[in-house]
N, C-alpha and C. Protein backbone atom coordinates (compact mmCIF):
# COMPACT_ATOMS: atom_id res chain seq x y z
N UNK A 1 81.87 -143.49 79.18
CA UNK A 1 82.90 -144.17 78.42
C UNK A 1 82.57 -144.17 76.92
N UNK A 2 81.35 -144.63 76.66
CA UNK A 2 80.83 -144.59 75.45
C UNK A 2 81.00 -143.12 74.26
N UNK A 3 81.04 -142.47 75.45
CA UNK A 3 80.68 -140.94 74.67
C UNK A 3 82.24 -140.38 74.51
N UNK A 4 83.19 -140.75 75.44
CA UNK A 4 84.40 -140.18 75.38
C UNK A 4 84.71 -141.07 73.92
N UNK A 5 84.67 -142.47 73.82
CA UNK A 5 84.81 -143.23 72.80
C UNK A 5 84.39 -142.86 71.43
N UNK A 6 83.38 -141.94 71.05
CA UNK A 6 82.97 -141.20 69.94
C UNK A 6 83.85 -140.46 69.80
N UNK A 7 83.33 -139.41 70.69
CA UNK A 7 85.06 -138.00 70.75
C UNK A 7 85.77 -137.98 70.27
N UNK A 8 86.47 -139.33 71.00
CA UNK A 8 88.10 -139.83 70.47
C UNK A 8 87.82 -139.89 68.76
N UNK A 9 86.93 -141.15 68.22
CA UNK A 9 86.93 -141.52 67.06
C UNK A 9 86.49 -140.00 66.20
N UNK A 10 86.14 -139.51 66.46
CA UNK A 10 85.26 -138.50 65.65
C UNK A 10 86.38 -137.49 65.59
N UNK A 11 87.37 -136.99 66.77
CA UNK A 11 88.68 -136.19 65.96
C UNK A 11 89.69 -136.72 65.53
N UNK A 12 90.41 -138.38 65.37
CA UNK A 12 90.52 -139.11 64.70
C UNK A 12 90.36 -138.87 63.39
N UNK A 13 88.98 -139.20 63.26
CA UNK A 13 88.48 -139.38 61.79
C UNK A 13 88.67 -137.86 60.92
N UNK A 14 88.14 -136.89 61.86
CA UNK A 14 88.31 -135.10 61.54
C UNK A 14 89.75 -134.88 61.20
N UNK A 15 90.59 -135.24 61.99
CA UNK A 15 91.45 -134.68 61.83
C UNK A 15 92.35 -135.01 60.79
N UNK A 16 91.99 -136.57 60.17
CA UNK A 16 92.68 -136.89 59.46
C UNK A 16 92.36 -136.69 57.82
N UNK A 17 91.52 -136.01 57.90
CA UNK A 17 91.20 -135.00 56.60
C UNK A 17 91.99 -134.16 56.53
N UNK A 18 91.93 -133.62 57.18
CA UNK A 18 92.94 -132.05 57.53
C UNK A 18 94.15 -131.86 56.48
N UNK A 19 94.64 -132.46 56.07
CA UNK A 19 95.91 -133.06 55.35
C UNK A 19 94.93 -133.22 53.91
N UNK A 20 94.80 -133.86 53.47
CA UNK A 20 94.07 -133.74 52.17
C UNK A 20 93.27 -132.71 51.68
N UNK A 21 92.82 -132.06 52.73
CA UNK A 21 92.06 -131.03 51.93
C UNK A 21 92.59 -129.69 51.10
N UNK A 22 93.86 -129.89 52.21
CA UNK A 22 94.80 -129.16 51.14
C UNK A 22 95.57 -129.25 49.88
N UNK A 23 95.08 -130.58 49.37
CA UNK A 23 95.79 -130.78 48.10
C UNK A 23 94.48 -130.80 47.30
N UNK A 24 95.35 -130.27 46.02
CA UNK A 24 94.11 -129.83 44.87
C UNK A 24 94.92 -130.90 43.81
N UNK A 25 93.93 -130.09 42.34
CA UNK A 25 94.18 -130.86 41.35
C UNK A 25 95.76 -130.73 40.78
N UNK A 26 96.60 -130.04 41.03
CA UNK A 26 98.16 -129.80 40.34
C UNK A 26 98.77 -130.04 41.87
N UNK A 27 98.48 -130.40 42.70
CA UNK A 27 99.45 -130.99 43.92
C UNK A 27 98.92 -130.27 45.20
N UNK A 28 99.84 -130.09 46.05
CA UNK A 28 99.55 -128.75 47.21
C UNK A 28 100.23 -127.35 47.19
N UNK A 29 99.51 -126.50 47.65
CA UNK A 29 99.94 -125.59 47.32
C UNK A 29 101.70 -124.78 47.64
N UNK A 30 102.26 -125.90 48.90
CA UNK A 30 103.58 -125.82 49.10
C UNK A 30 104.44 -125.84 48.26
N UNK A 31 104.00 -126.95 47.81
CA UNK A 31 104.97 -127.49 46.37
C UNK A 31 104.93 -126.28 44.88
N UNK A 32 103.57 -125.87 44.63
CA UNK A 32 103.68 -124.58 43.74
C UNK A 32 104.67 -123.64 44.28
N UNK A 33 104.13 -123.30 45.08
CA UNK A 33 105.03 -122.43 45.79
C UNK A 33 106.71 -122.02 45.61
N UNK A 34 107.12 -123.03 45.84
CA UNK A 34 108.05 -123.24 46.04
C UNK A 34 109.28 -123.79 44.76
N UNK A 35 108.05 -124.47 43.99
CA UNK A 35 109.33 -124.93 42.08
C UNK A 35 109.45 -123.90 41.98
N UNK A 36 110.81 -124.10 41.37
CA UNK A 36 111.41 -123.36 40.61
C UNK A 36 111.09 -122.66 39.27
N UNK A 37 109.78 -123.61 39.09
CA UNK A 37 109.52 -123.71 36.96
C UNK A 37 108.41 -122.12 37.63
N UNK A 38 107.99 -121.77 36.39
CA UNK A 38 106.76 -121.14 35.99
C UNK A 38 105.77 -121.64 36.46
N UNK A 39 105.08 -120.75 36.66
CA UNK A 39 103.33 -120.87 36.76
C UNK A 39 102.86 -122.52 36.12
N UNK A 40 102.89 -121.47 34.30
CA UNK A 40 102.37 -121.98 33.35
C UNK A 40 103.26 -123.74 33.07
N UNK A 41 104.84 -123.60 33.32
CA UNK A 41 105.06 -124.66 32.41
C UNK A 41 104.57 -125.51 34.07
N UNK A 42 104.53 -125.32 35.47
CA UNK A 42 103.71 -126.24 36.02
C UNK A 42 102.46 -126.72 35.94
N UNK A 43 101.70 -125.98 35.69
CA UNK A 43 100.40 -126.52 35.21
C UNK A 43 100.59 -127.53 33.75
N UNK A 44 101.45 -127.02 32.67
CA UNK A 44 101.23 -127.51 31.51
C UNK A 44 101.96 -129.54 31.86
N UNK A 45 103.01 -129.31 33.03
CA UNK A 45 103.07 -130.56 33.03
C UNK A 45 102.73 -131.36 34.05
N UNK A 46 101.73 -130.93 34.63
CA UNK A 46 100.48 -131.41 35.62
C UNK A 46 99.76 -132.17 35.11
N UNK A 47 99.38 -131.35 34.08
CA UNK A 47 98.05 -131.69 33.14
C UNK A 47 98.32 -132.96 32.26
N UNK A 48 99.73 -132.92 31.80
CA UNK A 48 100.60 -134.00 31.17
C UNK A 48 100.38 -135.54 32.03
N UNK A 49 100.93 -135.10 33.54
CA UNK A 49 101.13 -136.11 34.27
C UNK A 49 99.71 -136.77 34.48
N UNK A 50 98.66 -135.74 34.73
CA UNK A 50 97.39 -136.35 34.99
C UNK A 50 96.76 -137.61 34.21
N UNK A 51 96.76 -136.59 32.81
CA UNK A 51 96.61 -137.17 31.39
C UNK A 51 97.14 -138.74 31.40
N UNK A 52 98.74 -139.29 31.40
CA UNK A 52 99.08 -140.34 31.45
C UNK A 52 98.41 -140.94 32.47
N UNK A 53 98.64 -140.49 33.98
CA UNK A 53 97.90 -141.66 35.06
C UNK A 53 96.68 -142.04 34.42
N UNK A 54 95.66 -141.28 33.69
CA UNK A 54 94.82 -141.44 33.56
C UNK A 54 94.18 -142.69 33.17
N UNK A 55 95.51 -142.29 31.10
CA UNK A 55 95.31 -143.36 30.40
C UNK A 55 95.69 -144.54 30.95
N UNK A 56 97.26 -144.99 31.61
CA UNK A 56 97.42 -145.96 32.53
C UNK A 56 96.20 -146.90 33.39
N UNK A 57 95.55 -145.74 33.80
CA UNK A 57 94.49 -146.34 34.42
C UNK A 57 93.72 -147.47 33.97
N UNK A 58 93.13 -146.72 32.52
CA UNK A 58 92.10 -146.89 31.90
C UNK A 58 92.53 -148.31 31.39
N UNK A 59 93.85 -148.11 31.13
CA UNK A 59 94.19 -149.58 30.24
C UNK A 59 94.75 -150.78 31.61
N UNK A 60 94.95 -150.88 32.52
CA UNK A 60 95.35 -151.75 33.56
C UNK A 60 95.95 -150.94 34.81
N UNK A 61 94.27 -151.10 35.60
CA UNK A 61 93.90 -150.67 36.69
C UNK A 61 95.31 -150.98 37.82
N UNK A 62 95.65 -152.13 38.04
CA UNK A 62 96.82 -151.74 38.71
C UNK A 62 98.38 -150.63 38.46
N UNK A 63 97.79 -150.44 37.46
CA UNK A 63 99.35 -149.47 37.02
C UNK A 63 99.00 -148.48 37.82
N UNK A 64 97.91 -147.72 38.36
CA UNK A 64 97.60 -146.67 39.09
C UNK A 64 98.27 -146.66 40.15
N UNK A 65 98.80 -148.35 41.09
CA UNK A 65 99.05 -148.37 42.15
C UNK A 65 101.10 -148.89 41.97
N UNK A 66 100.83 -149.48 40.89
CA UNK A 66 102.08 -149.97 40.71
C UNK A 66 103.19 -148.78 39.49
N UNK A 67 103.05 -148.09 39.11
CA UNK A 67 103.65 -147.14 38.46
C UNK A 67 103.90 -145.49 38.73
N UNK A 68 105.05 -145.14 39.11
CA UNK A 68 105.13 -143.88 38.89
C UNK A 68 104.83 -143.10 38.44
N UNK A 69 104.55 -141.81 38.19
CA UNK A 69 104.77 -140.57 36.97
C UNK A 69 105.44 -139.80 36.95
N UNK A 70 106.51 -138.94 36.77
CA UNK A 70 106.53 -137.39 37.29
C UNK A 70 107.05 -137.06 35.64
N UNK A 71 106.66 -135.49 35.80
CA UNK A 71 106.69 -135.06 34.70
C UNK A 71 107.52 -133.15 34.88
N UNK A 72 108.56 -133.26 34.23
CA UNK A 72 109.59 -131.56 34.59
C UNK A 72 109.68 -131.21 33.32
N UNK A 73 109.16 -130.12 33.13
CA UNK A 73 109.55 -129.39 31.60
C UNK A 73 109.35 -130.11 30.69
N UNK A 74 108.24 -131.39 30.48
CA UNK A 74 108.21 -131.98 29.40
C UNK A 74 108.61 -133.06 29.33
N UNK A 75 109.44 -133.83 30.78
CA UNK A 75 110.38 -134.50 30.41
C UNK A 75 109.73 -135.87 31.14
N UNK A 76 109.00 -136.86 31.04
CA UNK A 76 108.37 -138.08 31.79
C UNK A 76 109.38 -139.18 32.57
N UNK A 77 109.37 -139.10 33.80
CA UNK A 77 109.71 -139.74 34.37
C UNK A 77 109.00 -141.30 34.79
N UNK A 78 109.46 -142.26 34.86
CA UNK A 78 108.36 -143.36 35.16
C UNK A 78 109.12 -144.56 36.23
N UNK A 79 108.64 -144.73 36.83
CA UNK A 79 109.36 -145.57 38.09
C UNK A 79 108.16 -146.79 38.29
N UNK A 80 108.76 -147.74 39.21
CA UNK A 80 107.49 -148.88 39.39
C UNK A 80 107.99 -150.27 38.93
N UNK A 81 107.48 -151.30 38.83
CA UNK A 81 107.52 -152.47 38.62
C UNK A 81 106.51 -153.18 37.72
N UNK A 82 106.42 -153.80 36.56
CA UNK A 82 105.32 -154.51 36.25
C UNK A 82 105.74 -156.26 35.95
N UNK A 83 105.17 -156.76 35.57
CA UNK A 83 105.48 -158.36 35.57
C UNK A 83 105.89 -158.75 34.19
N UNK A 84 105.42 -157.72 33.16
CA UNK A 84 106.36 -158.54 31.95
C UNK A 84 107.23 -157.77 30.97
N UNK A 85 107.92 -158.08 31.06
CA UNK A 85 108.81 -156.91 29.48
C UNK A 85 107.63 -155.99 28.47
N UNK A 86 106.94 -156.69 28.04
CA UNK A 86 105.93 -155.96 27.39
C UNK A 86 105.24 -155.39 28.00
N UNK A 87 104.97 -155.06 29.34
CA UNK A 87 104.28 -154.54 30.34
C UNK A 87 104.97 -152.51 29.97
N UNK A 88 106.39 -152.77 30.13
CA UNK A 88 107.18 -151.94 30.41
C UNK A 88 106.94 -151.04 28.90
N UNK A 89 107.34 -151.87 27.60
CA UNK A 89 107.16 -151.39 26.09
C UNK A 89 105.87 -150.84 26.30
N UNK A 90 104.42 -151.49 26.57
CA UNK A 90 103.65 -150.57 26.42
C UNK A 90 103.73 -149.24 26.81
N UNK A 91 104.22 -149.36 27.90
CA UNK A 91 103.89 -148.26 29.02
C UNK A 91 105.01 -147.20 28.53
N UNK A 92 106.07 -147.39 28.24
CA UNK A 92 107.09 -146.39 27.64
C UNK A 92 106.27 -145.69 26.30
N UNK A 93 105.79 -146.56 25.70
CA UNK A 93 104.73 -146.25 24.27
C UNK A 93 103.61 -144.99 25.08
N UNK A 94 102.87 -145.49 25.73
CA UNK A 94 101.79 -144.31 26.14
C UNK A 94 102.21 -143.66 26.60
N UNK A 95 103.75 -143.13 27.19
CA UNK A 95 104.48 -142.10 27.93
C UNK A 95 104.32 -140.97 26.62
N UNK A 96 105.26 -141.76 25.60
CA UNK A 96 105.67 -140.94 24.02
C UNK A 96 105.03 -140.46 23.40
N UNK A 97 103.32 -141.31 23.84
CA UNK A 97 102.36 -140.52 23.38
C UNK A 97 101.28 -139.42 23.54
N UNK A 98 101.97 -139.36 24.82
CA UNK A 98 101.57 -137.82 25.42
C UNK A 98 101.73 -136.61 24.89
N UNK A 99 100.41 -135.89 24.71
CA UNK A 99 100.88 -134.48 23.84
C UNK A 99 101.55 -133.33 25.12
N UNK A 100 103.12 -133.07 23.82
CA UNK A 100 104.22 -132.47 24.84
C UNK A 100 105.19 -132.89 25.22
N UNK A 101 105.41 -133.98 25.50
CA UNK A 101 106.69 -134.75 25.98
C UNK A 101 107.58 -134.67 24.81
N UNK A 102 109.04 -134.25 25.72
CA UNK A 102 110.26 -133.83 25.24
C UNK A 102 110.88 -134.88 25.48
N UNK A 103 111.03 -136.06 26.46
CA UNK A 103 111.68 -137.09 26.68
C UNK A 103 110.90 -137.74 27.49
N UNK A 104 111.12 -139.06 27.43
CA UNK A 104 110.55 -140.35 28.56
C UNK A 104 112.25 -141.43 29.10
N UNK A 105 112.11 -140.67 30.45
CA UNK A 105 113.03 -141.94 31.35
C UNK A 105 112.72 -143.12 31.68
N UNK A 106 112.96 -144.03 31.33
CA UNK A 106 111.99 -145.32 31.80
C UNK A 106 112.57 -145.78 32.90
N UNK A 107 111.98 -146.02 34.29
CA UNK A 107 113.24 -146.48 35.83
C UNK A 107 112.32 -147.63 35.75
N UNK A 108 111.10 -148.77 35.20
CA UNK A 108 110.55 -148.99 35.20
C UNK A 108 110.78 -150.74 35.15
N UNK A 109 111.07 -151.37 36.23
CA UNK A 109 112.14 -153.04 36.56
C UNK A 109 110.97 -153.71 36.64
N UNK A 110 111.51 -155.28 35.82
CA UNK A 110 110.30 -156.24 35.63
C UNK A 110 110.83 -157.19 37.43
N UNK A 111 109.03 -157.37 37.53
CA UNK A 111 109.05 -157.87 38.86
C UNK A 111 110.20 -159.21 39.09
N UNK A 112 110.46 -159.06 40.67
CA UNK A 112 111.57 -160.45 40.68
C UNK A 112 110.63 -160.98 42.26
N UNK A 113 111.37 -161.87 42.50
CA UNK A 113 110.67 -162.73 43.30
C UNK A 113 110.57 -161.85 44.52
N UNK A 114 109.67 -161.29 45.68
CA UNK A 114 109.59 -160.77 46.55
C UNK A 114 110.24 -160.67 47.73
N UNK A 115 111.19 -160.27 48.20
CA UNK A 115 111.75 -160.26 49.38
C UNK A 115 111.99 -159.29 50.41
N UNK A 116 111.04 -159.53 51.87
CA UNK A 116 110.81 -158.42 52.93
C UNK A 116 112.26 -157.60 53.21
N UNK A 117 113.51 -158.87 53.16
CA UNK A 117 114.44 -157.53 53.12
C UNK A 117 114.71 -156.63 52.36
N UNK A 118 114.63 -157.30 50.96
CA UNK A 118 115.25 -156.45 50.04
C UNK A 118 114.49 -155.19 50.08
N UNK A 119 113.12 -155.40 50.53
CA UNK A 119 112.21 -154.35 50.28
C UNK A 119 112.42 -152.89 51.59
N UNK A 120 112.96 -153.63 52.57
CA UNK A 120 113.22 -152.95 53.85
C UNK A 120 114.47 -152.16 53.63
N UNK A 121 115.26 -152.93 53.34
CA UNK A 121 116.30 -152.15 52.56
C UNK A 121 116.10 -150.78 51.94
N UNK A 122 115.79 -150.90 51.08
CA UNK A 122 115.22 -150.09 49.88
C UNK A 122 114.78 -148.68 50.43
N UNK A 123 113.72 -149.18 51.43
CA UNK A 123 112.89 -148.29 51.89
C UNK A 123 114.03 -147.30 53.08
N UNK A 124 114.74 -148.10 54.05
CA UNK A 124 115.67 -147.67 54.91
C UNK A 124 116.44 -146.63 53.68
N UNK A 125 116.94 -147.10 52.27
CA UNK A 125 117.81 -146.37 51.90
C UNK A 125 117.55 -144.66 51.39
N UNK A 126 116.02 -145.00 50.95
CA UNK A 126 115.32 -143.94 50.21
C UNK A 126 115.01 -142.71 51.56
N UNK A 127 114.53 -143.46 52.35
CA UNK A 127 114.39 -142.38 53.97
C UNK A 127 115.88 -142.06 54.12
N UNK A 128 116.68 -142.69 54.32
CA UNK A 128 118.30 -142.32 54.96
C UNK A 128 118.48 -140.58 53.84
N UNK A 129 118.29 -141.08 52.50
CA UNK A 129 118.86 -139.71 51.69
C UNK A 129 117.63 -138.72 51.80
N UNK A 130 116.20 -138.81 51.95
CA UNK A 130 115.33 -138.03 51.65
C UNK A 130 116.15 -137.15 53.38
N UNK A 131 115.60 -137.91 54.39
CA UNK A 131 116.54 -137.16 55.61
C UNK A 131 117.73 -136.09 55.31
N UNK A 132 118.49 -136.65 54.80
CA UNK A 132 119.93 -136.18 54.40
C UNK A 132 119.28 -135.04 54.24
N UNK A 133 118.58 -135.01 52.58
CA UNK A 133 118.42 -133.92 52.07
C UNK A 133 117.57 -132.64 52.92
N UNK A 134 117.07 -133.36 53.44
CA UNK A 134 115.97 -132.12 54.49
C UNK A 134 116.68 -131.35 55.03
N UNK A 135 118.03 -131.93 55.68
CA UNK A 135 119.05 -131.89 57.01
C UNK A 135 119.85 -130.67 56.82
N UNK A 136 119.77 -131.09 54.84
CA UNK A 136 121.01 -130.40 54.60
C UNK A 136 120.75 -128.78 53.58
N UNK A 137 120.94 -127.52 54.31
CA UNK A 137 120.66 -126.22 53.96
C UNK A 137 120.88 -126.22 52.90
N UNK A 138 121.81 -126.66 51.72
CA UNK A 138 122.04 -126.26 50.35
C UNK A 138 120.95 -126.73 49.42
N UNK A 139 120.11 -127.67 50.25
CA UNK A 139 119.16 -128.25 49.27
C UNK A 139 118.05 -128.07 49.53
N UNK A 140 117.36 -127.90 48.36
CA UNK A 140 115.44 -127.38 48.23
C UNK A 140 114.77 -129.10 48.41
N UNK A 141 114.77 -130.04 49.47
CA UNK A 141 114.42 -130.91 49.11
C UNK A 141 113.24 -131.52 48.86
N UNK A 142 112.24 -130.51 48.79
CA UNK A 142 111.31 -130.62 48.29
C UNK A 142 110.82 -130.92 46.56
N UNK A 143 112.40 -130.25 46.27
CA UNK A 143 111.94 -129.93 44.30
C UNK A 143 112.90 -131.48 43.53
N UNK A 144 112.93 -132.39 44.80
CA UNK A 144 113.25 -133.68 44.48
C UNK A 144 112.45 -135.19 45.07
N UNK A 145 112.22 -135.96 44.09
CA UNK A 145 112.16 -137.22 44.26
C UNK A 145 112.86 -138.32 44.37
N UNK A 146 113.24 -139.25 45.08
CA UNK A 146 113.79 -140.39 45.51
C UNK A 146 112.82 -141.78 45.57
N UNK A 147 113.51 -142.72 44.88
CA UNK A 147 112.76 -143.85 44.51
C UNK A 147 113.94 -144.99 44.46
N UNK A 148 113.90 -145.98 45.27
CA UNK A 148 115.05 -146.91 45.11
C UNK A 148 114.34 -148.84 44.79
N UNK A 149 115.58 -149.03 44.46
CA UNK A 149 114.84 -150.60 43.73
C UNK A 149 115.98 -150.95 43.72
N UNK A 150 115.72 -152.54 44.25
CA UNK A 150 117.29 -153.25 44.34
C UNK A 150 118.65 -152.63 44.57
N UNK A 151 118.57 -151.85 45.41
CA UNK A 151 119.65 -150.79 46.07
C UNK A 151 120.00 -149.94 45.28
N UNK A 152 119.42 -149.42 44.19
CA UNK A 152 120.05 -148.67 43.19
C UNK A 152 118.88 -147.44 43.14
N UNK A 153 118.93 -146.19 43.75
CA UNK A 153 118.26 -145.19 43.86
C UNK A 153 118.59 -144.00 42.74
N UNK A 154 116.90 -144.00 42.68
CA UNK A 154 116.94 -142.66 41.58
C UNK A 154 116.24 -141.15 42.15
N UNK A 155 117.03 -140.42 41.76
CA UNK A 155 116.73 -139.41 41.86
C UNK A 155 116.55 -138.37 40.85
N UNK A 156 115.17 -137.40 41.15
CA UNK A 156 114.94 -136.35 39.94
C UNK A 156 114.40 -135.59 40.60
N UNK A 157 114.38 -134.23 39.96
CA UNK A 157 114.20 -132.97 40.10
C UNK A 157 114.71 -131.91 39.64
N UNK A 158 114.58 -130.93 40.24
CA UNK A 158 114.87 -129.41 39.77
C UNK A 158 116.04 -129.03 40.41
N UNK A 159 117.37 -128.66 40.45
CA UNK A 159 118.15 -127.92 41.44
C UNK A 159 118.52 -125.98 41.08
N UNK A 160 118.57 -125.71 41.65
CA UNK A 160 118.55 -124.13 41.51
C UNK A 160 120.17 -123.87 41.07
N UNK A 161 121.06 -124.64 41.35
CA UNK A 161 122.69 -124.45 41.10
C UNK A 161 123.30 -125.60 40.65
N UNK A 162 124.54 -125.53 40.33
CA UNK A 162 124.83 -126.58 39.82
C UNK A 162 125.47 -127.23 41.44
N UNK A 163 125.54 -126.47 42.44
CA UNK A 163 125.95 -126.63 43.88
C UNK A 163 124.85 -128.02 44.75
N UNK A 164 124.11 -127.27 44.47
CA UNK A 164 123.00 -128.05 44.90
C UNK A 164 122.94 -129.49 44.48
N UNK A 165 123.09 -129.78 43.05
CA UNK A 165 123.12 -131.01 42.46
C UNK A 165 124.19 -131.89 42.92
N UNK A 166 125.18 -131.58 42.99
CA UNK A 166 126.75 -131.67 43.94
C UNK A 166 126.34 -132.48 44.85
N UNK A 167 125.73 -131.15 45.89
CA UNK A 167 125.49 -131.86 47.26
C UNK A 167 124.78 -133.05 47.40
N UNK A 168 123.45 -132.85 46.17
CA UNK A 168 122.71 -134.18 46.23
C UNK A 168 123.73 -135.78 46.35
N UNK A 169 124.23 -135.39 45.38
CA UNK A 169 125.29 -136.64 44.89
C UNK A 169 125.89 -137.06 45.97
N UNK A 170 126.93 -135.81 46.93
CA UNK A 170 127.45 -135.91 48.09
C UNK A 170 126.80 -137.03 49.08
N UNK A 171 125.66 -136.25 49.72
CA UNK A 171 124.90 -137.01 50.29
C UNK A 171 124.61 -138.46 50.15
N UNK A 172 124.36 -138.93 48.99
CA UNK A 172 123.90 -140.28 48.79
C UNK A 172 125.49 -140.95 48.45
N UNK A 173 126.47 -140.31 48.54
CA UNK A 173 127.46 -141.55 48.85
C UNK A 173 127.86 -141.70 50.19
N UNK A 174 126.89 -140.99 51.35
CA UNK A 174 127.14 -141.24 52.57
C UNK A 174 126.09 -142.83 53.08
N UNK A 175 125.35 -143.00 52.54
CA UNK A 175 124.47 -144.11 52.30
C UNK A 175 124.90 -145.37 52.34
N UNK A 176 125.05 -146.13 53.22
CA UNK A 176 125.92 -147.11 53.42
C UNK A 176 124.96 -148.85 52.26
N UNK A 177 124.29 -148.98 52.27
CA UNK A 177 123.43 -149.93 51.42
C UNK A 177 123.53 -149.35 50.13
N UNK A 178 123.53 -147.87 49.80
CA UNK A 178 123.63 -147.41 48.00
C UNK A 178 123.92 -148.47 47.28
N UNK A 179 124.03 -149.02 46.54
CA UNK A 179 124.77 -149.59 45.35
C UNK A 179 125.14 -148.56 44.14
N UNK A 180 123.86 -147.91 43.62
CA UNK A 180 123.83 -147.11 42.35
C UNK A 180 123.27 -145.97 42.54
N UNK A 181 123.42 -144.72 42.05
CA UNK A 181 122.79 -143.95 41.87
C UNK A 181 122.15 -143.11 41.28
N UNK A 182 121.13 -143.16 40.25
CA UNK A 182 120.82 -142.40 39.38
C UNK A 182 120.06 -141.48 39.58
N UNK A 183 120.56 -140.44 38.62
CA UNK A 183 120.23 -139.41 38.95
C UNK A 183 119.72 -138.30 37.51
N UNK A 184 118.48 -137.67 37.78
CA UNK A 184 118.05 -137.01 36.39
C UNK A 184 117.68 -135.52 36.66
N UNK A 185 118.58 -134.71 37.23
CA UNK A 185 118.07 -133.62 37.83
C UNK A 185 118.71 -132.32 36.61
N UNK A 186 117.57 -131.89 36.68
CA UNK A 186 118.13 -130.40 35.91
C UNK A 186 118.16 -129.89 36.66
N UNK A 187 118.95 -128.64 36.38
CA UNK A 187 118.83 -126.78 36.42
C UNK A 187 117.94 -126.26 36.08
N UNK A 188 117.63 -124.64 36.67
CA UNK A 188 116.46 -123.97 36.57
C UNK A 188 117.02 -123.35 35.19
N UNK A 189 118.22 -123.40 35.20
CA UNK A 189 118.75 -122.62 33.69
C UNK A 189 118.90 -123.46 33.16
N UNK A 190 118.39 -124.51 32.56
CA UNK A 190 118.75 -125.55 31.33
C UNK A 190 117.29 -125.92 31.38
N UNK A 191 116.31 -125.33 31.88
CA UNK A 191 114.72 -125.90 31.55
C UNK A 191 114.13 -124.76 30.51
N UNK A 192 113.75 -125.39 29.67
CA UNK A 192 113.52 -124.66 27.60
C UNK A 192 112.43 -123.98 28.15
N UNK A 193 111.52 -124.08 28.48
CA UNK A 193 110.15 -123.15 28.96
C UNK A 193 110.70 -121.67 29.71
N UNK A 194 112.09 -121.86 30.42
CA UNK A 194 112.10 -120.67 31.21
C UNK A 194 112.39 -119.82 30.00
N UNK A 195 113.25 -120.45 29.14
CA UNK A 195 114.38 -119.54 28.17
C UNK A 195 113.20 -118.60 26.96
N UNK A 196 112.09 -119.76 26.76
CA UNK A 196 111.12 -119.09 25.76
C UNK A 196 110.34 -117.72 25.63
């Protein structure tokens, strides 16, 4: 019994590496793969995104856990919650001050009082469209992110057509909880690095 009891724990524990070891320092290699951008302008805003988590870090250790990043052609995305208005100003400030950034989105809502539904919600709504999008052939849904807060979901990424972006939209008014939807998605033809 004892020994089957190792076994068990020991490919458990093995196996659940398996999955991480495939991600490196600019993401996994699926995700290269597969953007739309360049080589180069992915790495250049890897290195961007790193850079900010970093500083974030350095200056208030929970922002690591409580703040977003993503970063497309230059362009900083930031999602998350912090507790005070000035929480948010800083943090938009060290976005701007990233060498490279072409724009900073701020999705970035001061905390409100906690609630298991609202939060269940949220989460039900963000799975309902990430699904959608998997489901649905016109879309790369990989070269998008979904993030929702107080029923109002954002979405960003890359779309290859202006078709694609469509459908996104489509989709999330099938979403019965939606309230809002924002949305920050380029084209592979409107990103300045391809054109250079």
């Amino acid at each position: 019994m004892k020994k089957n009891l190792t076994i068990l724990f020991l490919f458990v524990f093995l196996s659940s590496c398996v999955g991480s070891s495939t991600k490196g320092v600019f993401g996994s290699g699926v995700s290269i793969a597969l953007d739309p951008r360049t080589l180069g302008t992915q790495i250049d805003d890897s290195i961007m995104q790193k850079n900010l988590q970093a500083r974030l870090a350095l200056t208030e250790k929970k922002y690591l856990i409580s703040i977003s990043t993503k970063v497309l052609d230059g362009r900083i995305f930031l999602g998350g919650k912090v507790d005070q208005p000035e929480e948010k100003l800083k943090i938009t400030k060290m976005a701007w001050e990233t060498k490279g950034v072409r724009s900073v989105k701020n999705n970035i809502r001061i905390k409100e009082k906690f609630s298991l539904k609202k939060v269940a919600i949220d989460v039900l709504i963000t799975s309902q469209l990430r699904t959608a999008l998997i489901l649905n052939k016109n879309v790369k849904a990989s070269n998008f992110n979904i993030d929702t807060v107080n029923r109002r979901t954002y979405v960003f990424g890359i779309a290859h057509t202006e078709n694609e972006k469509k459908e996104i939209i489509q989709e999330s008014k099938q979403i019965v909880d939606l309230e809002e939807l924002i949305t920050s998605i380029l084209l592979v033809s409107d990103l300045s690095r391809q054109k250079e």
